[in-house]
Protein backbone atom coordinates (compact mmCIF):
# COMPACT_ATOMS: atom_id res chain seq x y z
CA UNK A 1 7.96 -15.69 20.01
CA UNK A 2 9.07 -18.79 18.16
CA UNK A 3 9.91 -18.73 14.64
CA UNK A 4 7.10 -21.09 13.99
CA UNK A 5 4.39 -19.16 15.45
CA UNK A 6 6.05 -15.73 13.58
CA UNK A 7 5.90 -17.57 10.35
CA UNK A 8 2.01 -18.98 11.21
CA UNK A 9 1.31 -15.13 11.50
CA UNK A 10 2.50 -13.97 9.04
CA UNK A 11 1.76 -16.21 6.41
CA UNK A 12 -2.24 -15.05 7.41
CA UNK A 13 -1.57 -11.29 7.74
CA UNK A 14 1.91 -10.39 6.06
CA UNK A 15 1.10 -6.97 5.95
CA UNK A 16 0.16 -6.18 9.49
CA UNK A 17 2.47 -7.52 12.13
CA UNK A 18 2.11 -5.81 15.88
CA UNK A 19 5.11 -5.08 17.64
CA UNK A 20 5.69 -8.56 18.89
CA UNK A 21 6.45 -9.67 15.94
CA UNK A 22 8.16 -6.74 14.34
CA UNK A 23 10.80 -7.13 17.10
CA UNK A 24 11.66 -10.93 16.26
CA UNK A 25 11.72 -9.87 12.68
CA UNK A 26 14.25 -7.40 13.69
CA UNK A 27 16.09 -10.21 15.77
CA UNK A 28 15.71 -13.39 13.03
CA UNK A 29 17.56 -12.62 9.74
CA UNK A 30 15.22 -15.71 8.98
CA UNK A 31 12.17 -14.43 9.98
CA UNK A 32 12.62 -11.12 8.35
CA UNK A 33 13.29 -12.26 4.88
CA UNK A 34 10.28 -14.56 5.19
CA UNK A 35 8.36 -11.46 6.01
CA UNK A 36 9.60 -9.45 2.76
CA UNK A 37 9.15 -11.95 0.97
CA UNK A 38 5.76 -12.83 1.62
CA UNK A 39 5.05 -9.17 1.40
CA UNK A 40 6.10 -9.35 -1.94
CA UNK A 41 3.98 -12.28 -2.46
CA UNK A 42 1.01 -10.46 -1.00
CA UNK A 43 1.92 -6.92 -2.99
CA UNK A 44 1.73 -8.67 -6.28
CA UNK A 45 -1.26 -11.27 -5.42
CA UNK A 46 -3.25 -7.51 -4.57
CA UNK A 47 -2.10 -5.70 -8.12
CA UNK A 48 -2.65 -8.69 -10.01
CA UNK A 49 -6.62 -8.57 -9.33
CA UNK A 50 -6.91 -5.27 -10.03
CA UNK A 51 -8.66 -6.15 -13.44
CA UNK A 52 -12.45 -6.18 -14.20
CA UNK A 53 -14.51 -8.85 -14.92
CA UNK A 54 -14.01 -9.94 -18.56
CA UNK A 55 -17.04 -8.89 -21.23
CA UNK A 56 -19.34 -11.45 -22.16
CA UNK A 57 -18.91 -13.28 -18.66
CA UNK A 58 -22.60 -13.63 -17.79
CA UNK A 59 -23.49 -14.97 -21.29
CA UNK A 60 -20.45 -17.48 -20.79
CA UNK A 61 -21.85 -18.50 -17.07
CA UNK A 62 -24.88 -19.23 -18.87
CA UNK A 63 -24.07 -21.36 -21.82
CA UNK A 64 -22.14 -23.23 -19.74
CA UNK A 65 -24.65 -24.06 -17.14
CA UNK A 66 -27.32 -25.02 -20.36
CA UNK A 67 -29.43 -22.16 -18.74
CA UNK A 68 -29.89 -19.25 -21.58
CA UNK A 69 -33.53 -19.49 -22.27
CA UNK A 70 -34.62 -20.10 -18.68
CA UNK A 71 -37.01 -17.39 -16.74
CA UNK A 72 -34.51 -16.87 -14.02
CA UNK A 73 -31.14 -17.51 -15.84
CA UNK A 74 -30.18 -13.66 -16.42
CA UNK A 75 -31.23 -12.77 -12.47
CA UNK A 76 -28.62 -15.83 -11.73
CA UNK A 77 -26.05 -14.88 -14.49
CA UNK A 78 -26.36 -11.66 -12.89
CA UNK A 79 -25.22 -12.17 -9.37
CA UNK A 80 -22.45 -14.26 -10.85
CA UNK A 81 -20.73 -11.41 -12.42
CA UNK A 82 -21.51 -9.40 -9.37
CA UNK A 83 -20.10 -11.85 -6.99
CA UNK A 84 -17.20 -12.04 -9.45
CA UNK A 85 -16.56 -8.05 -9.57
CA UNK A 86 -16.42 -7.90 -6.25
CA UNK A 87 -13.97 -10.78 -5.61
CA UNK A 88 -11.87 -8.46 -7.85
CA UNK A 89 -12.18 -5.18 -6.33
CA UNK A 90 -12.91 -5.87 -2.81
CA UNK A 91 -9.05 -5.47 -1.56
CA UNK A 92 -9.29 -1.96 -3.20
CA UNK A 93 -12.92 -1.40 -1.59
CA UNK A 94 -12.30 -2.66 1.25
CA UNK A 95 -9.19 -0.52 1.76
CA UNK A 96 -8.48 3.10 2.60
CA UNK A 97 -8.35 4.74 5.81
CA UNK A 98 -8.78 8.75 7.07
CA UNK A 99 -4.69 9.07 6.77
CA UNK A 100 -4.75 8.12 2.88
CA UNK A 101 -7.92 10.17 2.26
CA UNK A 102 -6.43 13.43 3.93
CA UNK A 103 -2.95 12.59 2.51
CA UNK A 104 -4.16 12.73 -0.99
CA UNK A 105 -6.14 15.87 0.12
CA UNK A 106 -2.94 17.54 0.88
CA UNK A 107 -0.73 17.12 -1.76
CA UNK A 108 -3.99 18.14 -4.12
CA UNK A 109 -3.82 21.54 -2.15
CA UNK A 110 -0.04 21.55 -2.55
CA UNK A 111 0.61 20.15 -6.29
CA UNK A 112 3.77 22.50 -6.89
CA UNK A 113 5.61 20.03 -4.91
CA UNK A 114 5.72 17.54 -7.80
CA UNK A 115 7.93 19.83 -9.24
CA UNK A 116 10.21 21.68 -7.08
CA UNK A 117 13.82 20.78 -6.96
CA UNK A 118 15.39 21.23 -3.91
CA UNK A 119 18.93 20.34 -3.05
CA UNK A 120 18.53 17.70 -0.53
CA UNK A 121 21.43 15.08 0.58
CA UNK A 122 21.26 11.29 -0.59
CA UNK A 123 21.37 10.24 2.90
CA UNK A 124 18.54 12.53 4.13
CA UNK A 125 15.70 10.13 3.23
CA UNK A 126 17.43 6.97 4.74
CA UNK A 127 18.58 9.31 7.80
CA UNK A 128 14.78 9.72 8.28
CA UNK A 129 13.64 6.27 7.70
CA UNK A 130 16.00 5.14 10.78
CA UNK A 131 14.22 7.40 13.02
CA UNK A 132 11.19 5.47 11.87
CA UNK A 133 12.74 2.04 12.52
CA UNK A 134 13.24 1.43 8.97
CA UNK A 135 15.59 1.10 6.04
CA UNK A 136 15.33 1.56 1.97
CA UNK A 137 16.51 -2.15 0.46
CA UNK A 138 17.28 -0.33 -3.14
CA UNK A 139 17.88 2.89 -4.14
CA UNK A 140 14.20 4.59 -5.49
CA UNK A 141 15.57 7.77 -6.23
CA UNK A 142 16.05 11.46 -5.21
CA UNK A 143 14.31 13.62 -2.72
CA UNK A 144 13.36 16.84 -4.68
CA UNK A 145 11.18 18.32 -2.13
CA UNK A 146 10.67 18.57 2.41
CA UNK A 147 8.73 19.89 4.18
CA UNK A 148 7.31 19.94 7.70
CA UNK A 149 3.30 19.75 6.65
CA UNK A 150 0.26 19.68 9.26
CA UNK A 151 -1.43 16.38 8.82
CA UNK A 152 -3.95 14.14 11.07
CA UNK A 153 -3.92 16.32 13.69
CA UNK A 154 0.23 16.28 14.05
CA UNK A 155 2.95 17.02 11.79
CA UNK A 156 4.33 14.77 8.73
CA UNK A 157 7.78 15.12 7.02
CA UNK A 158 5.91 15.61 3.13
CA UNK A 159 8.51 14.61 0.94
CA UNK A 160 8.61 14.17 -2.70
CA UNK A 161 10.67 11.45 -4.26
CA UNK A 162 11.81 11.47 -7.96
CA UNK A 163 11.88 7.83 -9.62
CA UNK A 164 12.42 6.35 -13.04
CA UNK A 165 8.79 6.26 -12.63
CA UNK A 166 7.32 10.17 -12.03
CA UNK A 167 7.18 11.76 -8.70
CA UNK A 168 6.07 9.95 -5.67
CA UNK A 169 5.21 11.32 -2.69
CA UNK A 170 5.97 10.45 1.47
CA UNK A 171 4.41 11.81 4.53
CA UNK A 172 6.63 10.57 7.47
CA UNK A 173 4.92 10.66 10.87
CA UNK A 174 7.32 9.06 13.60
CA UNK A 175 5.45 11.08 16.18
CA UNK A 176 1.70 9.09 14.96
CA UNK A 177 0.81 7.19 17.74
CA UNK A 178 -2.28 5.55 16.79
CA UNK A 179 -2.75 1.55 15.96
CA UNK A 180 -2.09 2.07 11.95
CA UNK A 181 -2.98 -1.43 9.63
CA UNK A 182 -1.97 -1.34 5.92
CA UNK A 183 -4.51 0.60 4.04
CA UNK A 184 -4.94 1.10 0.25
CA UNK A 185 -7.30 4.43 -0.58
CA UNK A 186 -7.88 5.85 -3.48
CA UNK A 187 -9.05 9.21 -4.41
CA UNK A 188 -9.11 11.80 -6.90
CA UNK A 189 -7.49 9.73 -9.22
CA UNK A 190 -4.22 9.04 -6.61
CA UNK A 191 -3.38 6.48 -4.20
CA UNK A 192 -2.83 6.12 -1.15
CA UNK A 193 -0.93 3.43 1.06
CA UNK A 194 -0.83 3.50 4.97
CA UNK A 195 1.49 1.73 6.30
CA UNK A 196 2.69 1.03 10.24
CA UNK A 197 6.19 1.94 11.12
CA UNK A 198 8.45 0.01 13.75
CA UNK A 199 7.88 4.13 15.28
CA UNK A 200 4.72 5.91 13.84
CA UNK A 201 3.50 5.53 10.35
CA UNK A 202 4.19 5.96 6.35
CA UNK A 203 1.61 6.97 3.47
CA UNK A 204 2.99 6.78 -0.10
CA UNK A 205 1.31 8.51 -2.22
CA UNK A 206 1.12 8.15 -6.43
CA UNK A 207 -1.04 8.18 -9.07
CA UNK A 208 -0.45 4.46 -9.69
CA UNK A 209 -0.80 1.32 -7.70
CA UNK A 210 1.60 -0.05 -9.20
CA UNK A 211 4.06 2.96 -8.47
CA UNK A 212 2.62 2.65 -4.88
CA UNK A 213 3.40 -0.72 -3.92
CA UNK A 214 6.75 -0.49 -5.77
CA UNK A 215 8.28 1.67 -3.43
CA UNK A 216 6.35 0.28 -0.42
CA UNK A 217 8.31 -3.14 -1.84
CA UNK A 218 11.35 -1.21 -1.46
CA UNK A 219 11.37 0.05 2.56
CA UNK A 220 12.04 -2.34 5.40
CA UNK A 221 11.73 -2.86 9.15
CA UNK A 222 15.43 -2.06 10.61
């Protein structure tokens, strides 16, 4: 694969490149930065329209188009601010996958790991993420919980991370060998994001967005 044609792909789908293209990533120092950074790019295009539509738009939509006192104007007005909503909340609709949905199930069956402090070494998260084909590009904090957990039919490493932000939790499955694209879910008042590993997959889990794509910003393909 060419740079050119990496960069053409990428630029359309940042978030899900196939294995082609994770292994000239992995070969380009180029390429690869162009692929954080446009998931960057992506990540905060995505949390910026996470707002609703602002009060008072239909009456606006109709001033503006000199149609207030017409028989159909509030049917029209209408499926403006519809059409509107949904261009803001479609990437959140649209979203979410079995993985997240079961994810956030567990740890709502498990909630004691938010706050169990285990000792666990510095380098046991980033000793994991290698297995997975994938590296931490800052320091998000400390692992204060792992365990093996039983999870889409296979096992996931459920760790729980301790940032500057509140616990976040990660189910690691390098053993998940099904076709995984990034999916946002959200449930229960948590979210979920599923993402494809260079070897199985990764859900974060928080109960912010914001939190979520944060660390999701912070991993990397090896």
């Amino acid at each position: 694969m060419s740079c050119i044609d990496f960069r053409r792909v990428i630029l359309a789908n940042p978030r899900q490149p196939d294995e082609s293209q994770l292994a000239h990533a992995r070969e380009c120092a180029a390429c690869r930065d162009y692929l954080e950074r446009q998931r960057e790019a992506d990540a905060q295009l995505f949390e910026a329209l996470q707002v609703p539509p602002p009060d008072g738009l239909a009456d606006r939509i109709l001033l503006a188009g000199g149609l207030r006192n017409t028989r159909w104007a509030w049917p029209l007005a209408a499926s403006l601010v519809l059409a509107a909503g949904l261009a803001v909340v479609w990437p959140r609709l649209a979203g979410g996958d079995a993985l997240g949905r079961e994810a956030i199930a567990h740890l709502s069956h498990e909630p004691q790991a938010l706050t169990i402090a285990q000792a666990v070494a510095h380098d046991f998260l980033p000793t994991l993420l290698a297995d997975q084909g994938m590296k931490l590009a800052r320091n998000i904090g400390q692992v204060t919980y792992s365990q093996i957990c039983p999870l889409a039919d296979k096992v996931a490493r459920h760790l729980v991370v301790r940032t500057a932000q509140g616990p976040i939790t990660l189910f690691l499955m390098p053993d998940d060998t099904l076709p995984r694209s990034r999916a946002v879910t959200e449930q229960d008042g948590m979210i979920a994001i599923t993402l494809p590993a260079a070897r199985g997959s990764i859900t974060i889990v928080a109960s912010r967005l914001e939190d979520a794509i944060a660390l999701e910003n912070s991993l990397r393909a090896t």
